[in-house]
N, C-alpha and C. Protein backbone atom coordinates (compact mmCIF):
# COMPACT_ATOMS: atom_id res chain seq x y z
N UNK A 1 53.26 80.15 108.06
CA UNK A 1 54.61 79.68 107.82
C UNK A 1 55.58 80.84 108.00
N UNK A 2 56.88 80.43 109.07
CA UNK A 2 58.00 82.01 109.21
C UNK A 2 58.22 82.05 107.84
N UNK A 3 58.89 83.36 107.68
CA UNK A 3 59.70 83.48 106.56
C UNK A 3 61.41 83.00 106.96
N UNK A 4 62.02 82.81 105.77
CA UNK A 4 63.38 82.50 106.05
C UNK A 4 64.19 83.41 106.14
N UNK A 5 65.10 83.45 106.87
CA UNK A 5 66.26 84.27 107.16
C UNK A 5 66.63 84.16 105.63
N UNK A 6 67.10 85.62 105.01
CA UNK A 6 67.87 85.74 103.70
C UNK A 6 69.80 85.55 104.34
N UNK A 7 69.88 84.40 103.42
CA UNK A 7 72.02 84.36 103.94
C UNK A 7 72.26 84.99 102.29
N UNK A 8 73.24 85.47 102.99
CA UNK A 8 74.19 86.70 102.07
C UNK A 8 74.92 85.09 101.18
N UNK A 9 75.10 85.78 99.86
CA UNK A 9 76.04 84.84 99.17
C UNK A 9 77.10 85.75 98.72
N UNK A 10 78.76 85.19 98.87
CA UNK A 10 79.53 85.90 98.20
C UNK A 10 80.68 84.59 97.31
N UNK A 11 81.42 85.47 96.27
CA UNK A 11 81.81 84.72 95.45
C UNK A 11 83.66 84.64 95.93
N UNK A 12 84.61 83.62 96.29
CA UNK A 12 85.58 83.31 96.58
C UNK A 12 86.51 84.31 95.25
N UNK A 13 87.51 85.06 95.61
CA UNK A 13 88.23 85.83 94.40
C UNK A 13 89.17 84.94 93.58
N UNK A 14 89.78 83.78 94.50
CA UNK A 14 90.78 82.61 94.09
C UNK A 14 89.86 81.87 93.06
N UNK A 15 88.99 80.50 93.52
CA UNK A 15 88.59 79.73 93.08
C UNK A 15 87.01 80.14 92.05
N UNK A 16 86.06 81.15 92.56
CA UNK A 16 85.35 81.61 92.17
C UNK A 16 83.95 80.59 92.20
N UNK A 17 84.29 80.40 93.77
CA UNK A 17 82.75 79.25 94.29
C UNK A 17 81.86 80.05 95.25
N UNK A 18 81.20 79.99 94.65
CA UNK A 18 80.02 80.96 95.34
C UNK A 18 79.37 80.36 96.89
N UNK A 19 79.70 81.10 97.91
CA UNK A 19 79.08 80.56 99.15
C UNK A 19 78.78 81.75 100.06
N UNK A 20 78.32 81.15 101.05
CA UNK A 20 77.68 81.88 102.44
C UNK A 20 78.32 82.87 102.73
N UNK A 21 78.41 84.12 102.86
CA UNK A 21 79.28 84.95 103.69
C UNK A 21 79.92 84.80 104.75
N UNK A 22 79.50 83.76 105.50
CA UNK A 22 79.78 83.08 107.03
C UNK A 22 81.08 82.51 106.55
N UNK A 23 81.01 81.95 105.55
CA UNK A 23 81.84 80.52 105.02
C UNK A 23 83.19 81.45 104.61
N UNK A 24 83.22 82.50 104.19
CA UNK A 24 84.46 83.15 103.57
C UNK A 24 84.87 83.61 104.21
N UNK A 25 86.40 84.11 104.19
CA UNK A 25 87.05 85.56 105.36
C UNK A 25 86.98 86.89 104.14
N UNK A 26 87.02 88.00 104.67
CA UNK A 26 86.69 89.09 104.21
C UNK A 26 88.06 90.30 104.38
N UNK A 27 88.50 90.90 103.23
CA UNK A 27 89.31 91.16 103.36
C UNK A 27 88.90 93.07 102.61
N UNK A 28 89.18 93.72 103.80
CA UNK A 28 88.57 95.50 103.37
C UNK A 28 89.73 96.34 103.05
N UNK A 29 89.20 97.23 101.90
CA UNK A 29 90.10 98.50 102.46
C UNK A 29 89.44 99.56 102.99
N UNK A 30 89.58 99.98 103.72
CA UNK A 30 88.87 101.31 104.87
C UNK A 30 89.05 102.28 104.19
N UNK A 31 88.09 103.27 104.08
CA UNK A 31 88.41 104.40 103.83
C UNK A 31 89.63 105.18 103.67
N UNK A 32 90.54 105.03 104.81
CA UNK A 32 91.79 105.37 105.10
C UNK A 32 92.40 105.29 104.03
N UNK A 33 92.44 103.77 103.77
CA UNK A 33 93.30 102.70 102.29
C UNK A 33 93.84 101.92 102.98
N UNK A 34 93.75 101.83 104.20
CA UNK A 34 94.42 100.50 105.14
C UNK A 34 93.53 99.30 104.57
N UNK A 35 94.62 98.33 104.34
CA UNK A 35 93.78 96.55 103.97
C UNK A 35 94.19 95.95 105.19
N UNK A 36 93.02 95.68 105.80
CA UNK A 36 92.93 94.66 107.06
C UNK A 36 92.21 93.59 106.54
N UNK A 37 92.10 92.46 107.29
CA UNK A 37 91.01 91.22 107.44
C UNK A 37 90.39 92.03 108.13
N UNK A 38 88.38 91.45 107.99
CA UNK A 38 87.67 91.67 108.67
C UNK A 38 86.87 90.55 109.23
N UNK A 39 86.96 90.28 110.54
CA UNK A 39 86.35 89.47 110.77
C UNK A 39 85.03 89.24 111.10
N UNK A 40 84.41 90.49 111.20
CA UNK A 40 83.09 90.68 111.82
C UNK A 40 82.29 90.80 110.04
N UNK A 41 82.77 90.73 109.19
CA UNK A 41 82.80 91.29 107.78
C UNK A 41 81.85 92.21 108.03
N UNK A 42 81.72 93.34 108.75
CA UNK A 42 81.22 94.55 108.94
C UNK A 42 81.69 95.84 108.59
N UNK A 43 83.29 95.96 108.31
CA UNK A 43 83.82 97.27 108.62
C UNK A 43 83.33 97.54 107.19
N UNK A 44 83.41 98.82 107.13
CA UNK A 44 83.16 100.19 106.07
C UNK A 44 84.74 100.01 105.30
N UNK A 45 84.47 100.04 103.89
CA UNK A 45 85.02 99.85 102.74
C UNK A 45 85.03 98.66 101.93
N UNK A 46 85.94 98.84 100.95
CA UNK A 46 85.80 97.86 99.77
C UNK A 46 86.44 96.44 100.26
N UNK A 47 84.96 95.59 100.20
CA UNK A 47 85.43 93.91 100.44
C UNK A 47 85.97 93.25 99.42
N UNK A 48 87.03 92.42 99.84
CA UNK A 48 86.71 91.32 98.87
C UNK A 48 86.84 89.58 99.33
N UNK A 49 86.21 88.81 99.17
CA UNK A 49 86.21 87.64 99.99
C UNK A 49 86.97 86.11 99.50
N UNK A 50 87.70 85.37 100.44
CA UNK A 50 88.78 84.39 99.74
C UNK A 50 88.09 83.25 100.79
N UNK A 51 87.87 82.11 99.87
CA UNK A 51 87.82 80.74 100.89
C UNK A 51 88.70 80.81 102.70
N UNK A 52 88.51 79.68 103.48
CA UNK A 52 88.80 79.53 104.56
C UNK A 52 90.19 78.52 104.21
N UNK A 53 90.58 78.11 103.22
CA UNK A 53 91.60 77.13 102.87
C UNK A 53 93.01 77.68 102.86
N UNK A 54 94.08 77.77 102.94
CA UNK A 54 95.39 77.83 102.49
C UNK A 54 95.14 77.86 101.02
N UNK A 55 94.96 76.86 100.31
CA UNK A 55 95.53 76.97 98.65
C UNK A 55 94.15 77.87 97.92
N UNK A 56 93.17 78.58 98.72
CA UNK A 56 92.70 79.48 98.08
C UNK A 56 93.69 81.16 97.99
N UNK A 57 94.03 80.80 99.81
CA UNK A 57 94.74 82.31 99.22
C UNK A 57 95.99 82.12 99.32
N UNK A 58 96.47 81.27 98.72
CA UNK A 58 97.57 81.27 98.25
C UNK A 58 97.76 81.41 96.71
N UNK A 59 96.53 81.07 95.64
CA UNK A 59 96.17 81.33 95.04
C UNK A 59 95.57 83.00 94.42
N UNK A 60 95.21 83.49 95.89
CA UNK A 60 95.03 84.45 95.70
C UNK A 60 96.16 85.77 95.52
N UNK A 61 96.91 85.16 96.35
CA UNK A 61 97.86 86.23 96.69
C UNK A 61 98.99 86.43 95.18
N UNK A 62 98.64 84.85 94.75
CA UNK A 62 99.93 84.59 93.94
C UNK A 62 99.69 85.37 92.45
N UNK A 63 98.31 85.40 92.51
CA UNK A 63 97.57 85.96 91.48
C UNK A 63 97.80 87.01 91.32
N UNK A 64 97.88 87.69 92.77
CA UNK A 64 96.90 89.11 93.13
C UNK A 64 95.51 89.68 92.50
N UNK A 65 95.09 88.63 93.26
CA UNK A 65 93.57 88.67 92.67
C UNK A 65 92.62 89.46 93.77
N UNK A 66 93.07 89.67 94.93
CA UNK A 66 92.49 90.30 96.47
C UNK A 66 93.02 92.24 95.75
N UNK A 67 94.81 91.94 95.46
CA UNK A 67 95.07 93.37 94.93
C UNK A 67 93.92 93.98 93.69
N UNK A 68 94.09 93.04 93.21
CA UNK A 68 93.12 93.74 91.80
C UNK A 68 91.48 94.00 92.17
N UNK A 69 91.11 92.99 93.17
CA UNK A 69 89.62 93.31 93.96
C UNK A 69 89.43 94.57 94.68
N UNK A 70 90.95 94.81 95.51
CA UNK A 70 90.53 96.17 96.03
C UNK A 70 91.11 97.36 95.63
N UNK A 71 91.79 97.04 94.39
CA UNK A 71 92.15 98.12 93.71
C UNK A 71 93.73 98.77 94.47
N UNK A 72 94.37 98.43 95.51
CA UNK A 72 95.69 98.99 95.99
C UNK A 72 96.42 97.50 96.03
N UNK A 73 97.51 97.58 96.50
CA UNK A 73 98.28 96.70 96.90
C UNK A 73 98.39 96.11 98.12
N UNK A 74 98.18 95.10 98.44
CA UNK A 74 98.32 94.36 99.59
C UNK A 74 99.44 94.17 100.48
N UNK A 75 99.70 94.70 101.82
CA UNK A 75 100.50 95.06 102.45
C UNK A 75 101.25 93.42 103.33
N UNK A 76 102.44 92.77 102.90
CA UNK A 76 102.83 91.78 103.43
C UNK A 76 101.99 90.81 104.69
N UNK A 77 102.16 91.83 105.68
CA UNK A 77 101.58 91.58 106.85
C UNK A 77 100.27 91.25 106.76
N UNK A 78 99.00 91.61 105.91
CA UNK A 78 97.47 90.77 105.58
C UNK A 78 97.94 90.12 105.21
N UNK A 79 98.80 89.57 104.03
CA UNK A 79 98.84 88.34 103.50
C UNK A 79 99.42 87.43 104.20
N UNK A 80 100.16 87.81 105.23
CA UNK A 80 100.79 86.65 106.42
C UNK A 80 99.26 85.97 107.21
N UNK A 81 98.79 87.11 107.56
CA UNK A 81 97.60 87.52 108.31
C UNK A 81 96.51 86.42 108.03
N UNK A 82 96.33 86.52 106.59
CA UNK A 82 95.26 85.53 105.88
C UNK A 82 95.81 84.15 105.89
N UNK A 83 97.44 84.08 105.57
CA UNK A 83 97.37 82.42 105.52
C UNK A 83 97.24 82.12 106.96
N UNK A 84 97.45 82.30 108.02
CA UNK A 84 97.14 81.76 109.74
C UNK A 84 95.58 81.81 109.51
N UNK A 85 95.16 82.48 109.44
CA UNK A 85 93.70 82.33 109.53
C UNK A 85 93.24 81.04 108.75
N UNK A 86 93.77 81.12 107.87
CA UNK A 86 93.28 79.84 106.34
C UNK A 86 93.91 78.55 107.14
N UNK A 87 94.86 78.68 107.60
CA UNK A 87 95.88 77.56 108.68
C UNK A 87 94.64 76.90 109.62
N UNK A 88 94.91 78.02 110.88
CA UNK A 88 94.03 77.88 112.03
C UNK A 88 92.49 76.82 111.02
N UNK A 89 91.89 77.64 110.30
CA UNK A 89 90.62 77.21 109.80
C UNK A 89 90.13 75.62 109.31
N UNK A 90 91.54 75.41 108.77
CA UNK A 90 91.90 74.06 108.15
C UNK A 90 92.51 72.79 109.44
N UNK A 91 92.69 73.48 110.85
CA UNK A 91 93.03 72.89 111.28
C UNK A 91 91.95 72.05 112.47
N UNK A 92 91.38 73.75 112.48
CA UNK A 92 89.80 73.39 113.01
C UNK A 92 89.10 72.34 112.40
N UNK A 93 88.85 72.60 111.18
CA UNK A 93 87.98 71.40 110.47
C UNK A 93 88.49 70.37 110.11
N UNK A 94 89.68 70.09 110.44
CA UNK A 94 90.11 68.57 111.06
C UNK A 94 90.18 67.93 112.00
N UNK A 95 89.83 68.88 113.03
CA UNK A 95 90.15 68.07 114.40
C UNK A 95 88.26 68.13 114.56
N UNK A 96 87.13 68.55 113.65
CA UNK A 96 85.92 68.65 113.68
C UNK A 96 85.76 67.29 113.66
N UNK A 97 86.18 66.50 112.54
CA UNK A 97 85.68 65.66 111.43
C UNK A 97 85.92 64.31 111.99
């Protein structure tokens, strides 16, 4: 019998629903202290991960629950950054369904 592929689980910072790493967007600070999205969720530094929805990170942001995850302040432009992505994502999985 194969063995199974191990999937990464991570926990949403907004809602706090535990899912796939695939399933979340990933949001780093680099070494530098630059906060980008990561989309490959590969880059080097501190993650923290928010649903694919609008009212997660909108939730998030409103909170600053992503700020308090990575410990600096979140620079306007990711948080524009994240809701298109959360947009785009939501729009995808409607025109899926």
């Amino acid at each position: 019998m194969p063995a199974r592929k191990h999937t990464p689980i991570r926990t949403c910072v907004a809602c706090r629903t535990a899912a796939p790493k695939r399933g979340l967007m990933r949001v780093v600070r680099t070494p530098e202290g630059a906060v980008v999205v990561d989309p490959t969720g590969k880059r080097a530094g501190r993650g923290a991960y928010v649903c694919r929805n609008v009212s997660c990170v909108q939730t998030a942001l409103k909170a600053k629950k992503l700020e308090r995850s990575l410990k600096v302040p979140l620079p306007a432009d990711t948080a524009q950054e994240l809701l298109q992505l959360a947009a785009q994502a939501e729009e995808e999985e409607v025109t899926r369904s």
